[in-house]
N, C-alpha and C. Protein backbone atom coordinates (compact mmCIF):
# COMPACT_ATOMS: atom_id res chain seq x y z
N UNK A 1 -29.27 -5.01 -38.70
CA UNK A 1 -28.12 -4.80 -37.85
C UNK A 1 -27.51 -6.15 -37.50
N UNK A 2 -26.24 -6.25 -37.46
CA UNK A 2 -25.60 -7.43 -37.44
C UNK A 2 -24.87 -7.51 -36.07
N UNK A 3 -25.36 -8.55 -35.21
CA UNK A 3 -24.66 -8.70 -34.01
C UNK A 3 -23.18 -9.25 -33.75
N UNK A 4 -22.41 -9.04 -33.38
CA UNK A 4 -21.22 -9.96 -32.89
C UNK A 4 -21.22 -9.79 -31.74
N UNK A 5 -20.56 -11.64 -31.12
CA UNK A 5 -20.34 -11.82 -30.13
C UNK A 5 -18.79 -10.97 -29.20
N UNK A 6 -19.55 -10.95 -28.25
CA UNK A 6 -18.13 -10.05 -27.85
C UNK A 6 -17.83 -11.23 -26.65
N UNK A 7 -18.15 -12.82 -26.53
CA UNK A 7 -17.60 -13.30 -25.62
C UNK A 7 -16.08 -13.24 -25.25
N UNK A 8 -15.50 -13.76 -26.71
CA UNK A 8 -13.75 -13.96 -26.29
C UNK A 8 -13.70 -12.25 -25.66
N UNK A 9 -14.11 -11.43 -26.42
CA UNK A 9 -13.58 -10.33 -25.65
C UNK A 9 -12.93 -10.32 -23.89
N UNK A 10 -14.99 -10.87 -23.84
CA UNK A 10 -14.90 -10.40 -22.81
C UNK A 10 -14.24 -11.54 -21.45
N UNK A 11 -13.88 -12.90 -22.46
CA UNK A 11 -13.22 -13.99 -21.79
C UNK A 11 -11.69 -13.25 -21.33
N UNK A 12 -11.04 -12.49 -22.53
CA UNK A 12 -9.88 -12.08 -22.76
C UNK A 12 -10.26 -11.01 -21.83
N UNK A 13 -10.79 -10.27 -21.75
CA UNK A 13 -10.70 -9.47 -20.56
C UNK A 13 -10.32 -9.63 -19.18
N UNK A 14 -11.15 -10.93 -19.01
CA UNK A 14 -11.12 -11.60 -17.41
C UNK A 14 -10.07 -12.62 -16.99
N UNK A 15 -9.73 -12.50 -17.90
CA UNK A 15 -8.36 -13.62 -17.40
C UNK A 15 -7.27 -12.48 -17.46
N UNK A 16 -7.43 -11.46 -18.49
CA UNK A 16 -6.24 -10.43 -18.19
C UNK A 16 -5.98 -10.36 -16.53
N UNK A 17 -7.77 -9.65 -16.34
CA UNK A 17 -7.97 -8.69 -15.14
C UNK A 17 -7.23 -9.98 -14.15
N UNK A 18 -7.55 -11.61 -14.26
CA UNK A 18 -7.58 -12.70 -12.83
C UNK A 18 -6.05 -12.27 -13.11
N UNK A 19 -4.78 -12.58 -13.88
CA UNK A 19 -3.65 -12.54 -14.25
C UNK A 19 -3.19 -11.57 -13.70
N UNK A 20 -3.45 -9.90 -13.77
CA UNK A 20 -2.95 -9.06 -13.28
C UNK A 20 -3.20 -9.28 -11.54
N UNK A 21 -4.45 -9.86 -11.09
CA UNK A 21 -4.76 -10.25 -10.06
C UNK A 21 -3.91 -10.67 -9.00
N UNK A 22 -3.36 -11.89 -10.04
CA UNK A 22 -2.70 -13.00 -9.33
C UNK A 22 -1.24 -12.73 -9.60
N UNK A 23 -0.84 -11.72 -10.68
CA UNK A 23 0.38 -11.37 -10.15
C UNK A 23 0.86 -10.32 -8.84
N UNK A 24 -0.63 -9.93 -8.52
CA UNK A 24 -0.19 -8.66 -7.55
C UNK A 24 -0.47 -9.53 -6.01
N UNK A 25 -1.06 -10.11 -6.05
CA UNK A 25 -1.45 -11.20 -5.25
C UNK A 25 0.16 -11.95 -4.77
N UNK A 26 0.68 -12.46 -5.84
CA UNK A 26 1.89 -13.40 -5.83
C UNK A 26 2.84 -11.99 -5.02
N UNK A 27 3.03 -11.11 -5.22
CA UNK A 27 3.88 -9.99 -5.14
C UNK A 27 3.54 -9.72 -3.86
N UNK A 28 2.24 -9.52 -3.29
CA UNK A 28 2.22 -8.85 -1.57
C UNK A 28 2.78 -9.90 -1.18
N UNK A 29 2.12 -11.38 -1.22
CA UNK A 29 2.67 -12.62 -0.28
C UNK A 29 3.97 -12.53 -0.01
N UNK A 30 4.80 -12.15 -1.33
CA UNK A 30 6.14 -12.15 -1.25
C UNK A 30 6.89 -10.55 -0.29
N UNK A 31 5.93 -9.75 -0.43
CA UNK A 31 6.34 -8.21 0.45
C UNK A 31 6.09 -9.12 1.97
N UNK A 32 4.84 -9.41 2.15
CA UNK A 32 3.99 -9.87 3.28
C UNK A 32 5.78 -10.99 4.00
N UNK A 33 6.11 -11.77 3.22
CA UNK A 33 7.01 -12.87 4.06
C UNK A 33 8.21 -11.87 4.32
N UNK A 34 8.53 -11.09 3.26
CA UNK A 34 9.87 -10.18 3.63
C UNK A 34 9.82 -9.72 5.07
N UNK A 35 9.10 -8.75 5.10
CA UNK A 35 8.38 -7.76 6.10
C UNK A 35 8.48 -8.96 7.53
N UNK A 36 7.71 -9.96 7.33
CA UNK A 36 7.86 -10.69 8.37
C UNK A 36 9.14 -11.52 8.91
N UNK A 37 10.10 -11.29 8.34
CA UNK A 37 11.26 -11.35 8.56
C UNK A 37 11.66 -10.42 8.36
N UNK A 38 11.16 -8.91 9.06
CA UNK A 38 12.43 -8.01 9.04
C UNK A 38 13.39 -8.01 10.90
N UNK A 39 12.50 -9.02 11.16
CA UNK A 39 12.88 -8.79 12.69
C UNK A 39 14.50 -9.76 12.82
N UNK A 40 14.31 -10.22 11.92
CA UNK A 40 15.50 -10.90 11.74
C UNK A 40 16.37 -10.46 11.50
N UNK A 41 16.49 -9.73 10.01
CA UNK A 41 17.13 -8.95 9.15
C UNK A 41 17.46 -7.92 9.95
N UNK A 42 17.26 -7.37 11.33
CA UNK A 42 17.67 -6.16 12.02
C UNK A 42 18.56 -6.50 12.85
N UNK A 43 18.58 -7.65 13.35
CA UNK A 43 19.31 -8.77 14.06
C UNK A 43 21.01 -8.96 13.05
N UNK A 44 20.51 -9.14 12.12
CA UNK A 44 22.00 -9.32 11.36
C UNK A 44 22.75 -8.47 10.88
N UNK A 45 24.27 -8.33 11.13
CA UNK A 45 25.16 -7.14 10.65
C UNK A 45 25.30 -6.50 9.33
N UNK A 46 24.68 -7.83 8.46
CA UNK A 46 24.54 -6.99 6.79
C UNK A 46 23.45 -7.68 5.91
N UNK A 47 23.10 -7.35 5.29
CA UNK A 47 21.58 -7.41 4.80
C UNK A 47 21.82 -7.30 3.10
N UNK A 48 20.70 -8.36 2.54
CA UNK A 48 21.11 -8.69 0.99
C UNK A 48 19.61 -8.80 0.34
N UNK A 49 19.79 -7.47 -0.55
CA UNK A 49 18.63 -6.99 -0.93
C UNK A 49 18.46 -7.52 -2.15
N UNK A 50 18.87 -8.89 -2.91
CA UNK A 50 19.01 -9.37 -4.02
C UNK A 50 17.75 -10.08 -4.43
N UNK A 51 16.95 -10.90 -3.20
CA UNK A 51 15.53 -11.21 -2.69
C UNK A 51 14.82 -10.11 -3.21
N UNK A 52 14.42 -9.07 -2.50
CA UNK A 52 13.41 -7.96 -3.02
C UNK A 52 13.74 -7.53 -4.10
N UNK A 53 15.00 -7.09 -4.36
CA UNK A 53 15.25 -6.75 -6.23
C UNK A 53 14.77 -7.84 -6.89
N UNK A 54 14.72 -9.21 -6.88
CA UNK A 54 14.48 -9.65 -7.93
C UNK A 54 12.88 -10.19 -8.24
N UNK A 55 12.49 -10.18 -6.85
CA UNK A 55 10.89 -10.09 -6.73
C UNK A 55 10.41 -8.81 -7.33
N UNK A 56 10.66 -8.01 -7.03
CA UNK A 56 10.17 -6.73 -8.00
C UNK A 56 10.57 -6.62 -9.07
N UNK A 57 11.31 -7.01 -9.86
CA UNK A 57 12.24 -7.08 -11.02
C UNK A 57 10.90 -8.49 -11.62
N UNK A 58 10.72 -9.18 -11.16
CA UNK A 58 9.61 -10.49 -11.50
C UNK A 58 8.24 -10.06 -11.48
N UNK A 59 7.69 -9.39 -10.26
CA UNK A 59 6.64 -8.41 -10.47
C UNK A 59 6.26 -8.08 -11.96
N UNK A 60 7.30 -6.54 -12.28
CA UNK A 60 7.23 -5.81 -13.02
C UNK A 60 7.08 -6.95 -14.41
N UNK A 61 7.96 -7.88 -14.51
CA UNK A 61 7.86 -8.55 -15.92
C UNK A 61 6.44 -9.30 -15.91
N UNK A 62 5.79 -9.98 -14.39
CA UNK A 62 4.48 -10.19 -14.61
C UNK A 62 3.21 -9.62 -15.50
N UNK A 63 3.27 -8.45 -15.29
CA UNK A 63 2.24 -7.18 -15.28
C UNK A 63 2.76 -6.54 -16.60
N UNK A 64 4.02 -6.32 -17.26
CA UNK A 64 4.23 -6.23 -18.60
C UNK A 64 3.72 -7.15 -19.62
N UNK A 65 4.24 -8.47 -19.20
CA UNK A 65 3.79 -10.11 -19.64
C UNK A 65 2.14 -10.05 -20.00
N UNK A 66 1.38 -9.31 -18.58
CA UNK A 66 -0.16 -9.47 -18.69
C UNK A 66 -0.46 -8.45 -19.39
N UNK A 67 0.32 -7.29 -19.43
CA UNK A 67 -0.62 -6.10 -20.73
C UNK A 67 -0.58 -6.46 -21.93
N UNK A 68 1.01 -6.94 -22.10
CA UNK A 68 1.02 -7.59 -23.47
C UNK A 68 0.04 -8.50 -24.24
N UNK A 69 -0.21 -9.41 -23.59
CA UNK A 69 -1.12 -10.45 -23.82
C UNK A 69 -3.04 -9.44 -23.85
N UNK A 70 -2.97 -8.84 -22.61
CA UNK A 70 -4.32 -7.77 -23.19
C UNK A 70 -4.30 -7.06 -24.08
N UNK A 71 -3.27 -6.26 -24.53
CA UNK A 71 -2.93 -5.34 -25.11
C UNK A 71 -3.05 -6.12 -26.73
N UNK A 72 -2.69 -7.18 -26.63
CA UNK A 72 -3.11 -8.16 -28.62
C UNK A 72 -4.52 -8.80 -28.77
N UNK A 73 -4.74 -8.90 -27.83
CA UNK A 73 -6.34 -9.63 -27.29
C UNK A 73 -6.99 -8.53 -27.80
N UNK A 74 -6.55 -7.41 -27.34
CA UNK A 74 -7.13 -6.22 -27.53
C UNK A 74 -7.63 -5.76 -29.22
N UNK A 75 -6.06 -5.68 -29.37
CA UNK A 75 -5.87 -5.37 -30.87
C UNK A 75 -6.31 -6.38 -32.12
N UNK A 76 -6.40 -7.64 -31.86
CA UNK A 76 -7.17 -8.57 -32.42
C UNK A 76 -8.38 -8.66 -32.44
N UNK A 77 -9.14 -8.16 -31.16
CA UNK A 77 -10.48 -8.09 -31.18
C UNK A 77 -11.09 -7.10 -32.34
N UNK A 78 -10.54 -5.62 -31.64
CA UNK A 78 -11.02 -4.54 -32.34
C UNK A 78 -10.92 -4.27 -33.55
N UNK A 79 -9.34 -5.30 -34.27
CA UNK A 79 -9.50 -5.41 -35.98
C UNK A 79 -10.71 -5.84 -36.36
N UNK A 80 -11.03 -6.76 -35.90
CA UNK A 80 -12.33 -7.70 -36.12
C UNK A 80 -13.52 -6.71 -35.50
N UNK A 81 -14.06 -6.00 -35.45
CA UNK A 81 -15.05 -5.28 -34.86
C UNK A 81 -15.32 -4.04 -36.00
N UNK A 82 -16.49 -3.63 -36.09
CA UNK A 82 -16.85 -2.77 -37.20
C UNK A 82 -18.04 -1.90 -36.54
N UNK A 83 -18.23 -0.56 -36.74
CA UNK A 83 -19.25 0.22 -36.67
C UNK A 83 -19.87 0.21 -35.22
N UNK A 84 -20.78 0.21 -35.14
CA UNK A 84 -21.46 0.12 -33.38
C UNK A 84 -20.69 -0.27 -32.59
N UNK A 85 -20.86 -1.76 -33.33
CA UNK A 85 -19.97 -2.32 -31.87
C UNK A 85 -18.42 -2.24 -31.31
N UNK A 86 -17.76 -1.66 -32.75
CA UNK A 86 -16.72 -1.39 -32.19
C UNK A 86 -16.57 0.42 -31.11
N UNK A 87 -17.71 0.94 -31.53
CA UNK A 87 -17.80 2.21 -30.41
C UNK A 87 -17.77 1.53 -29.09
N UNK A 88 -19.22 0.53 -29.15
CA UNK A 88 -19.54 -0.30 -27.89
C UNK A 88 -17.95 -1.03 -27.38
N UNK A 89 -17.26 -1.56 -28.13
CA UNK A 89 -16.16 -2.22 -27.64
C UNK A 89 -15.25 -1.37 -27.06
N UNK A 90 -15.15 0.05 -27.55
CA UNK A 90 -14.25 0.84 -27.30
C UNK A 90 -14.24 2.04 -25.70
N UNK A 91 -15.79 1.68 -25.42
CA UNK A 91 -16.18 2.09 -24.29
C UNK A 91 -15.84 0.97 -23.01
N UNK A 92 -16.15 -0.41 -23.35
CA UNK A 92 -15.86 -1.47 -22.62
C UNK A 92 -14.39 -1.23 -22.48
N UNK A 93 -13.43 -0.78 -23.42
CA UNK A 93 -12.34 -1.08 -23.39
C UNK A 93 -11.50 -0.40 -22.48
N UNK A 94 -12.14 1.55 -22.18
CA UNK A 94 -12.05 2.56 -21.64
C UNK A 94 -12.00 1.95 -19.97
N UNK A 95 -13.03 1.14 -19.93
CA UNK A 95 -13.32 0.97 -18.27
C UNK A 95 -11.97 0.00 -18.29
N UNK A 96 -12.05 -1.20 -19.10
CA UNK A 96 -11.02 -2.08 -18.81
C UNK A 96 -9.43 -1.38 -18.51
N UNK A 97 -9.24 -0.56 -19.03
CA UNK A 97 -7.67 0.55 -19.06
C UNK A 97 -8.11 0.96 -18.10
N UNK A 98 -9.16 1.80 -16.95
CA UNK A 98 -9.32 2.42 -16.13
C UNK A 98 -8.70 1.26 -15.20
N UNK A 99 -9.50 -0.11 -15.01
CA UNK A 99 -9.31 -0.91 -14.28
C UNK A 99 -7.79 -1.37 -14.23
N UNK A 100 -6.97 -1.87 -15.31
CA UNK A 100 -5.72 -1.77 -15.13
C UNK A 100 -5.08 -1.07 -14.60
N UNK A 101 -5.25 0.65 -14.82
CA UNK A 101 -4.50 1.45 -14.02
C UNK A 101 -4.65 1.48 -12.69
N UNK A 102 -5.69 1.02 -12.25
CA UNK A 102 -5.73 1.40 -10.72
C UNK A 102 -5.35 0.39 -10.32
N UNK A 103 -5.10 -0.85 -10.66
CA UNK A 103 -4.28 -1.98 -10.20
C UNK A 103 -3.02 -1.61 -10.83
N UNK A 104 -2.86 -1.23 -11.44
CA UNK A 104 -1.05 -0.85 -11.99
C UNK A 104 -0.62 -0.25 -10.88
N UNK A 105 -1.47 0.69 -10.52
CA UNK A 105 -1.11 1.96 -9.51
C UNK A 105 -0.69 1.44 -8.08
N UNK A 106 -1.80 0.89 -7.99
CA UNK A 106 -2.07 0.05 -6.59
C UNK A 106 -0.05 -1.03 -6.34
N UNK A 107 -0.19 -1.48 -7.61
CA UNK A 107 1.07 -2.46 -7.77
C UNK A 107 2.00 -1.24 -7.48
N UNK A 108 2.22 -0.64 -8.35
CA UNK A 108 3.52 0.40 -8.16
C UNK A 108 3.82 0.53 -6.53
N UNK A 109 2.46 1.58 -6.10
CA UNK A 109 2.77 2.40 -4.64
C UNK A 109 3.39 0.56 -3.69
N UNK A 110 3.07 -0.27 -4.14
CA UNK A 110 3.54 -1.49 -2.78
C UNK A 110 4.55 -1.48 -3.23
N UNK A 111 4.96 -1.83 -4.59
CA UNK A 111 6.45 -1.94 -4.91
C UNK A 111 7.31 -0.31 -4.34
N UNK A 112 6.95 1.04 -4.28
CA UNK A 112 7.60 1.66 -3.64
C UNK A 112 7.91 1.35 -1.96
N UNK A 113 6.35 0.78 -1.76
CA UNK A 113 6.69 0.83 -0.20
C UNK A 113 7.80 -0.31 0.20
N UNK A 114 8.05 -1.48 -0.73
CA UNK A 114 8.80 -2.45 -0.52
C UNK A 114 10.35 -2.11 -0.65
N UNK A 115 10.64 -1.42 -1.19
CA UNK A 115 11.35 -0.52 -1.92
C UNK A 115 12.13 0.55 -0.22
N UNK A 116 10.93 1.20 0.00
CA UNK A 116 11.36 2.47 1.12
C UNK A 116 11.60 1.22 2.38
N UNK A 117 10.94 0.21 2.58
CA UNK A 117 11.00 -0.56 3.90
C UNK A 117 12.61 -1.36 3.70
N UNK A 118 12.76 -2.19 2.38
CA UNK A 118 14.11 -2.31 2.59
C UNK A 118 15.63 -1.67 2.42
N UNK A 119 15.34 0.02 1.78
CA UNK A 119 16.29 0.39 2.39
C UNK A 119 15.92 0.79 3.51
N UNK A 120 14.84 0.95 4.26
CA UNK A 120 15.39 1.42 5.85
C UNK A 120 15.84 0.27 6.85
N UNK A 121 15.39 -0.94 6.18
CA UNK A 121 15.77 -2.28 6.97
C UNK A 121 17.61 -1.91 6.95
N UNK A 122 18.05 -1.80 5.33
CA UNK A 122 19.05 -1.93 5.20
C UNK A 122 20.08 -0.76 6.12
N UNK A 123 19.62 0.16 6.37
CA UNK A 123 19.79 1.38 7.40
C UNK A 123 20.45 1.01 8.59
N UNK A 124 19.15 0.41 9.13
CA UNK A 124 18.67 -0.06 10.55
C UNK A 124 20.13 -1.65 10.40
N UNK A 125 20.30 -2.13 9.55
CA UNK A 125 21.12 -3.61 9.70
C UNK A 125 22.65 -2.79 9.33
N UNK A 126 22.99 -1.53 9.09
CA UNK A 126 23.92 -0.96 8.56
C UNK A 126 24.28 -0.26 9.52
N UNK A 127 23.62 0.64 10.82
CA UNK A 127 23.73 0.83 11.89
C UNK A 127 24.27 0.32 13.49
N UNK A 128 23.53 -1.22 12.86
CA UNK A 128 23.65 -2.13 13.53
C UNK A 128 25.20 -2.60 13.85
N UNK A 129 25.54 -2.65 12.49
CA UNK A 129 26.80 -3.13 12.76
C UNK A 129 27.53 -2.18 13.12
N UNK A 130 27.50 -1.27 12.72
CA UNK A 130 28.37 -0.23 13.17
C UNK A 130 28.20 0.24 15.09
N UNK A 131 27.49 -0.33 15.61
CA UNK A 131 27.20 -0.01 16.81
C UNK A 131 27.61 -1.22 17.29
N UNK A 132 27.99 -2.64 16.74
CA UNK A 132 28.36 -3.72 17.54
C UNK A 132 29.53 -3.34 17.23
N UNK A 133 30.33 -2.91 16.23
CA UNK A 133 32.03 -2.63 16.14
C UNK A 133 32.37 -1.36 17.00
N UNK A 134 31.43 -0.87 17.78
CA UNK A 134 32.02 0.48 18.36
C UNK A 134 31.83 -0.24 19.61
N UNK A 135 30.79 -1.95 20.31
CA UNK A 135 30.97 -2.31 21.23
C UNK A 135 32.06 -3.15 21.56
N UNK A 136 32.34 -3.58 20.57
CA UNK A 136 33.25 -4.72 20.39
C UNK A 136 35.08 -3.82 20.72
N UNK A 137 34.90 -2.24 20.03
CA UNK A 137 36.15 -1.30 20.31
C UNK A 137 36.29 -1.30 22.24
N UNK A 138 34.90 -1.00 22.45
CA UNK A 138 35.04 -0.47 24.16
C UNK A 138 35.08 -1.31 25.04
N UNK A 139 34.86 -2.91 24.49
CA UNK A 139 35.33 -3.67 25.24
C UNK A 139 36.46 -4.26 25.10
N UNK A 140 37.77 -3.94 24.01
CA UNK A 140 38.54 -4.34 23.81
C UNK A 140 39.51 -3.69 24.75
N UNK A 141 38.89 -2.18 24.35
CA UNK A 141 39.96 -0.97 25.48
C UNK A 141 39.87 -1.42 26.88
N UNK A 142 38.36 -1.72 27.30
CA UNK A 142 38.61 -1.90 28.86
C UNK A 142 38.84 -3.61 29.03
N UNK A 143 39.27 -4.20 28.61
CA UNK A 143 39.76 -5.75 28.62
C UNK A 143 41.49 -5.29 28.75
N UNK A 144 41.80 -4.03 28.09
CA UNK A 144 43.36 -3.89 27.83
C UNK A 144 43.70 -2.80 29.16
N UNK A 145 42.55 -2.16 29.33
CA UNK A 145 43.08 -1.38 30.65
C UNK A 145 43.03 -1.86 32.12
N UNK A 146 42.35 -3.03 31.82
CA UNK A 146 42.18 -4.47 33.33
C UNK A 146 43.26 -5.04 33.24
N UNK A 147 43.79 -5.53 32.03
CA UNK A 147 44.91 -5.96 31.83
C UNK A 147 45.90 -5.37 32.12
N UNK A 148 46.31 -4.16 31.65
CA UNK A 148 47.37 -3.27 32.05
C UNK A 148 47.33 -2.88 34.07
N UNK A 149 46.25 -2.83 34.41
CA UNK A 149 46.21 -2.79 35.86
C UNK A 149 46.50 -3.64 36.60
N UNK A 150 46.20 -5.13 36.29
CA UNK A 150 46.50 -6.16 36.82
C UNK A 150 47.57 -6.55 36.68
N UNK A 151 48.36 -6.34 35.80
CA UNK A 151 50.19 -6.93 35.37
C UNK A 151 50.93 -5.52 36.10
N UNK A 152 49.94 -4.16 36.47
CA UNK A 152 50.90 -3.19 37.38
C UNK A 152 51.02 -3.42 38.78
N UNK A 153 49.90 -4.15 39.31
CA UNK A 153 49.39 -4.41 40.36
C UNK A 153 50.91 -5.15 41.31
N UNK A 154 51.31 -6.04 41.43
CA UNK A 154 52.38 -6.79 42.11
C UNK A 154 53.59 -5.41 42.37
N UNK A 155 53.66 -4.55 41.29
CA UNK A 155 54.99 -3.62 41.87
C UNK A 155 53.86 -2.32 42.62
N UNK A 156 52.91 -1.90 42.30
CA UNK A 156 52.19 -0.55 43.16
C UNK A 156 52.87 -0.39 44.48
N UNK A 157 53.05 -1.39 45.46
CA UNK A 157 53.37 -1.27 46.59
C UNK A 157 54.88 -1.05 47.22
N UNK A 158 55.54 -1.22 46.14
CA UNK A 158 57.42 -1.19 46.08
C UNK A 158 57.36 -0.21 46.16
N UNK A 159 58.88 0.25 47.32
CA UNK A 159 59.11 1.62 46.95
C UNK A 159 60.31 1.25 45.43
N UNK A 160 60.76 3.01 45.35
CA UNK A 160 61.74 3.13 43.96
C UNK A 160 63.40 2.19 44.03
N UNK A 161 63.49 1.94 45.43
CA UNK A 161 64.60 1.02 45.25
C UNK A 161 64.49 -0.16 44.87
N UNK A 162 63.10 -0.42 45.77
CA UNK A 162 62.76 -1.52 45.41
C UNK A 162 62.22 -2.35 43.48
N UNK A 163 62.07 -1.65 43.33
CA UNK A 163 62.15 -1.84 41.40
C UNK A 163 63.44 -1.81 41.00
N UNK A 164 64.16 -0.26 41.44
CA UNK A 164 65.41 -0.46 41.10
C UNK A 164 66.06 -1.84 40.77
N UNK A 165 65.75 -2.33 42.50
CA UNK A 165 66.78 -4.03 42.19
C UNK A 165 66.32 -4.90 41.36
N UNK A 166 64.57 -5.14 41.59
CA UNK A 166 64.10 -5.94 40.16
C UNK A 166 64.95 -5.46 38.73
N UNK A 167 64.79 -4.51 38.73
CA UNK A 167 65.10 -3.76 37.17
C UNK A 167 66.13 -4.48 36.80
N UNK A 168 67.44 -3.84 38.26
CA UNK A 168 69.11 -4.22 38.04
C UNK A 168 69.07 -5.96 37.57
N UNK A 169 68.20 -7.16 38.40
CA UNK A 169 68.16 -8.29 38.29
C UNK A 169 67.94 -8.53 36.52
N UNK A 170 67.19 -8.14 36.16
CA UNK A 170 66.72 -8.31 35.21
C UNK A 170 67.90 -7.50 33.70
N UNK A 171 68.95 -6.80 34.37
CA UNK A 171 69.37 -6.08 33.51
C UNK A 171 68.64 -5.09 32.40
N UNK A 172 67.67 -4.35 33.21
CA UNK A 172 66.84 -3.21 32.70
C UNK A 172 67.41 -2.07 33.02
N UNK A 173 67.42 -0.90 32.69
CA UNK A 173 67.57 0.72 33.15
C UNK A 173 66.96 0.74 34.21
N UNK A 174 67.48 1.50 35.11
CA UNK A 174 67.47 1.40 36.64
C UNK A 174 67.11 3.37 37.00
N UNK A 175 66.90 3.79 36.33
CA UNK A 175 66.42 5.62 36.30
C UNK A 175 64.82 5.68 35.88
N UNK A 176 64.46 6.78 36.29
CA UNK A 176 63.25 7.34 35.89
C UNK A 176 62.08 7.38 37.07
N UNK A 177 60.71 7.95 36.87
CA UNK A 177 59.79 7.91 37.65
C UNK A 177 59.26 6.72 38.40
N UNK A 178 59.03 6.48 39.06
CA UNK A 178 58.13 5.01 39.94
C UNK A 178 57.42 4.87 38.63
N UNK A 179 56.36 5.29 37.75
CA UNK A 179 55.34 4.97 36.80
C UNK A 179 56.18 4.36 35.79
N UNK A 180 57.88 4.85 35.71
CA UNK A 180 58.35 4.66 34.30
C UNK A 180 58.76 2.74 34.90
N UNK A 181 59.43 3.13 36.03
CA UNK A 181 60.09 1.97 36.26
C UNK A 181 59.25 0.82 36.56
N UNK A 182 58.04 0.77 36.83
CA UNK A 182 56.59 -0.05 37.02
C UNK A 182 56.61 -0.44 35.59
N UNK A 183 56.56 0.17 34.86
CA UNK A 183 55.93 -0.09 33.01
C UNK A 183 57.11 -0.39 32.24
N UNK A 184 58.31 -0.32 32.91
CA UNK A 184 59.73 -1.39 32.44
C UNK A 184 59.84 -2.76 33.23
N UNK A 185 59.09 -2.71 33.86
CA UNK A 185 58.72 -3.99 34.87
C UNK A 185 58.01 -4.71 33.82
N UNK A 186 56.56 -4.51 33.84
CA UNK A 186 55.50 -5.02 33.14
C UNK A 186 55.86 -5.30 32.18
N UNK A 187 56.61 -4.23 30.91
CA UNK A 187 56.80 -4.83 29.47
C UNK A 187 57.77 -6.24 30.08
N UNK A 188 58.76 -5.95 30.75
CA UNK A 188 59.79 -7.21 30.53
C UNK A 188 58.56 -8.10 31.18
N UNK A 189 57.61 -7.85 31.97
CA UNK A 189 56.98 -9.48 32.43
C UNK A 189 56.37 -10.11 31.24
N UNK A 190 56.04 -8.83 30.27
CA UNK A 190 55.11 -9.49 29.05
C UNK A 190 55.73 -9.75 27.35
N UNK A 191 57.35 -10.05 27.73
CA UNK A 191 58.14 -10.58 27.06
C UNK A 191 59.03 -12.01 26.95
C-alpha cells in the first residue's frame, strides 16, 4: 500500500479555513464601527449607505476570492490522489465544505443583519428630517403670527375714525371693517 502525504492538503485547508476567518473577522469590525456610529447617523438629516454597500460588496468578493483558491487547492489535490486515499480525502473534504458552510452562513445572516440595521438607520435619519421640516414649518407660522400681532398692535386701540384719518393721510381706502382697515394699515407699514 502506497502512502501519500496529505500535508499541502491539509496546509491548503487551513489557510483557506484562517482566510475565510479573517475575512469575516475584517467584516464584523467593519459592521461593529458602523453600528457604533449609528448614534450619529440618527442625528443627521440624510444618511449614505455607500460605506455598508461597499463593505458588503468587499465581503462577498473576500469569501468568493477564498473558495476559489480552496475550491483549486481542492481540485489539484484530488487529481493527484488515487484509490483509498482519495475516499480518505474525500471524507476530509466533506467536513471541510461542512465547515465552510457554517461560516458562509454565519457570514450571510451578519451581512443580512447589516443590511436590516441600515435600512432602519436609514428610516429613523429619513424621519428625522422630515420631523425637523415640519419643526422648522411651525416655527415659521408662529414667528409670522407674532409678527402679524405685533405690527397690529399700535392701531387695536383706535377707534374707526381714527384709522380712517391714518388711512386718508396715507391716501389709502378709507371703508370697511376695523379688522379690514387695521390690515390696510399694516400692509402700507410693511411697504
Amino acid at each position: 500500500m502506497t502512502v501519500i502525504n496529505t500535508d499541502g492538503y491539509t496546509a491548503g485547508a487551513a489557510q483557506a479555513r484562517e482566510a475565510t476567518e479573517k475575512s469575516v473577522e475584517s467584516w464584523k469590525r467593519g459592521v461593529r464601527v458602523f453600528t457604533d456610529q449609528a448614534g450619529l447617523v440618527a442625528r443627521m438629516p440624510k444618511f449614505d449607505l455607500t460605506e455598508p454597500v461597499t463593505q458588503y460588496f468587499e465581503f462577498v468578493q473576500q469569501v468568493v476570492d477564498a473558495n476559489r483558491e480552496l475550491a483549486t487547492r481542492w481540485a489539484e489535490i484530488v487529481d493527484s490522489l488515487s484509490g483509498t486515499v482519495r475516499e480518505q480525502a474525500e471524507k476530509v473534504g466533506g467536513v471541510v465544505a461542512d465547515q465552510v458552510d457554517a461560516v458562509a452562513d454565519v457570514a450571510t445572516e451578519q451581512a443580512r443583519k447589516a443590511e436590516d440595521l441600515a435600512n432602519e438607520q436609514a428610516e429613523q435619519a429619513e424621519e428625522a428630517a422630515k420631523e425637523q421640516e415640519r419643526a422648522v414649518k411651525r416655527a415659521e407660522r408662529a414667528a409670522a403670527k407674532q409678527a402679524r400681532e405685533q405690527a397690529r398692535e399700535p392701531y387695536e386701540g383706535l377707534t374707526k375714525a381714527e384709522l380712517s384719518d391714518q388711512l386718508a393721510e396715507r391716501g389709502l381706502p378709507k371703508t370697511g371693517t376695523v379688522d379690514e382697515l387695521i390690515e390696510r394699515l399694516v400692509g402700507s407699514d410693511s411697504e
